[in-house]
Protein backbone atom coordinates (compact mmCIF):
# COMPACT_ATOMS: atom_id res chain seq x y z
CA UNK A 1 0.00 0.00 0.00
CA UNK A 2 0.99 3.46 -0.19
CA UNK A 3 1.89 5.47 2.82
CA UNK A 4 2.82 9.17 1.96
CA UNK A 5 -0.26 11.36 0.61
CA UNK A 6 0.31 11.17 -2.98
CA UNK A 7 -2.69 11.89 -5.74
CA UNK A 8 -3.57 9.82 -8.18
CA UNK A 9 -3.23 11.90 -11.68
CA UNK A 10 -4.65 12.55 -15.06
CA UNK A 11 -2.71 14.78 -17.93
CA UNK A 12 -4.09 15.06 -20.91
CA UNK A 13 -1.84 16.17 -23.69
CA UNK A 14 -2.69 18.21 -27.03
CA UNK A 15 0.95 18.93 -28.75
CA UNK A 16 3.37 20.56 -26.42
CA UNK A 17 0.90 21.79 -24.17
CA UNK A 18 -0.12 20.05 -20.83
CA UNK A 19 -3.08 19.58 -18.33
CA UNK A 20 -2.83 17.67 -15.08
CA UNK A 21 -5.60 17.54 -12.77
CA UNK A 22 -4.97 15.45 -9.48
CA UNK A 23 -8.20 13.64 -8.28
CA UNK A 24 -9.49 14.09 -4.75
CA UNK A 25 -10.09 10.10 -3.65
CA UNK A 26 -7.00 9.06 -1.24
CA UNK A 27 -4.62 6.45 -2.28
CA UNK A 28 -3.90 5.46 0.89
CA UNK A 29 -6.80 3.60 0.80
CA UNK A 30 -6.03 1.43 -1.97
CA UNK A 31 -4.87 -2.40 -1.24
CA UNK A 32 -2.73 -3.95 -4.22
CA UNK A 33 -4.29 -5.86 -6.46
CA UNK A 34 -7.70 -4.50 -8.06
CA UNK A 35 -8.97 -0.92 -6.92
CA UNK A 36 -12.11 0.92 -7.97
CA UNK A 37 -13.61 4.21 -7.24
CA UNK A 38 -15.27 6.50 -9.22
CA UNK A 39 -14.56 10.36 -9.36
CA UNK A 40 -15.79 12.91 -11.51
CA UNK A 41 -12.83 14.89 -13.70
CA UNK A 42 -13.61 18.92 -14.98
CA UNK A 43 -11.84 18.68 -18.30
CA UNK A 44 -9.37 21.57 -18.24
CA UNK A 45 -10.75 24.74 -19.73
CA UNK A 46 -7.86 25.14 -21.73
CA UNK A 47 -7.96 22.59 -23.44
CA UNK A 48 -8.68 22.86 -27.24
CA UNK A 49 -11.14 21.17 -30.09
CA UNK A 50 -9.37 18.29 -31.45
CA UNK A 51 -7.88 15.19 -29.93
CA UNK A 52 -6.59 15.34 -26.33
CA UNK A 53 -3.94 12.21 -25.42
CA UNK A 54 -4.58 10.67 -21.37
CA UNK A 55 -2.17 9.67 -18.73
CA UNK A 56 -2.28 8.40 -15.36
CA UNK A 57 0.07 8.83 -13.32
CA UNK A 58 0.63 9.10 -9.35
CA UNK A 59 1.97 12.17 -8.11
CA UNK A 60 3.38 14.30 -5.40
CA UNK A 61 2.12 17.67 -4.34
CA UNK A 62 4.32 18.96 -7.58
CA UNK A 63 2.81 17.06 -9.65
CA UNK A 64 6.17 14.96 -10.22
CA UNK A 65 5.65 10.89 -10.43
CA UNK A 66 6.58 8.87 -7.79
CA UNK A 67 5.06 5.38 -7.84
CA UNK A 68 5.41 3.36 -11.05
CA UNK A 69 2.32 1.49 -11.91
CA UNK A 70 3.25 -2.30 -12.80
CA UNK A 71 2.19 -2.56 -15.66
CA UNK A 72 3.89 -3.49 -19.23
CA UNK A 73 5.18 -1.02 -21.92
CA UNK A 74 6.49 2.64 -22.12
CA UNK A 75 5.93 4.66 -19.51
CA UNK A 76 7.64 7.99 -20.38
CA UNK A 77 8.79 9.73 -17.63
CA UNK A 78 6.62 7.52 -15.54
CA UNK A 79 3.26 8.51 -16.91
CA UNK A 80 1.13 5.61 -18.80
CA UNK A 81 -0.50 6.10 -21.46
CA UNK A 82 -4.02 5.01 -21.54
CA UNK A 83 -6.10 6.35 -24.35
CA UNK A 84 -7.14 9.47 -26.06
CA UNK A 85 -10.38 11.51 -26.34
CA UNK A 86 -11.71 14.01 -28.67
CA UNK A 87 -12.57 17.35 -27.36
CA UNK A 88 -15.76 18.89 -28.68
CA UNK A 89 -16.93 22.27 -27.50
């Protein structure tokens, strides 16, 4: 389990710019294994028509990874890369 107060993160991504908004629900609280909660994300308002890439990630109170999710692949800077979405406003 984790001990220290980290957030649980999602970035989305459009070209060089970058959105991260840290979700509320405490990670302490997870066991390993299988975890679900459910949490409502406010896409960022800055974030433009067209396709937006999402990563999860979890984070410290700079919003800097520190625990590696075990999982297989790339993991760039220790994001993961999990889908993308198109943003229509």
């Amino acid at each position: 389990p984790i001990y220290r107060p980290y957030r649980f993160a999602v970035r989305f991504r459009q070209g060089k710019k970058v959105h991260v908004v840290t979700l509320r629900n405490d990670i302490r609280d997870w066991m390993p294994g299988h975890t679900w909660f459910e949490e409502r994300i406010t896409l960022p308002k800055t974030l433009a028509r067209g396709e937006a890439k999402v990563d999860v990630c979890i984070v410290d109170e700079d919003e800097k990874p520190k625990v590696w999710f075990a999982v297989k692949g790339d993991k760039p800077n220790g994001w993961h890369n999990l889908t993308s979405i198109d943003v229509i406003r």
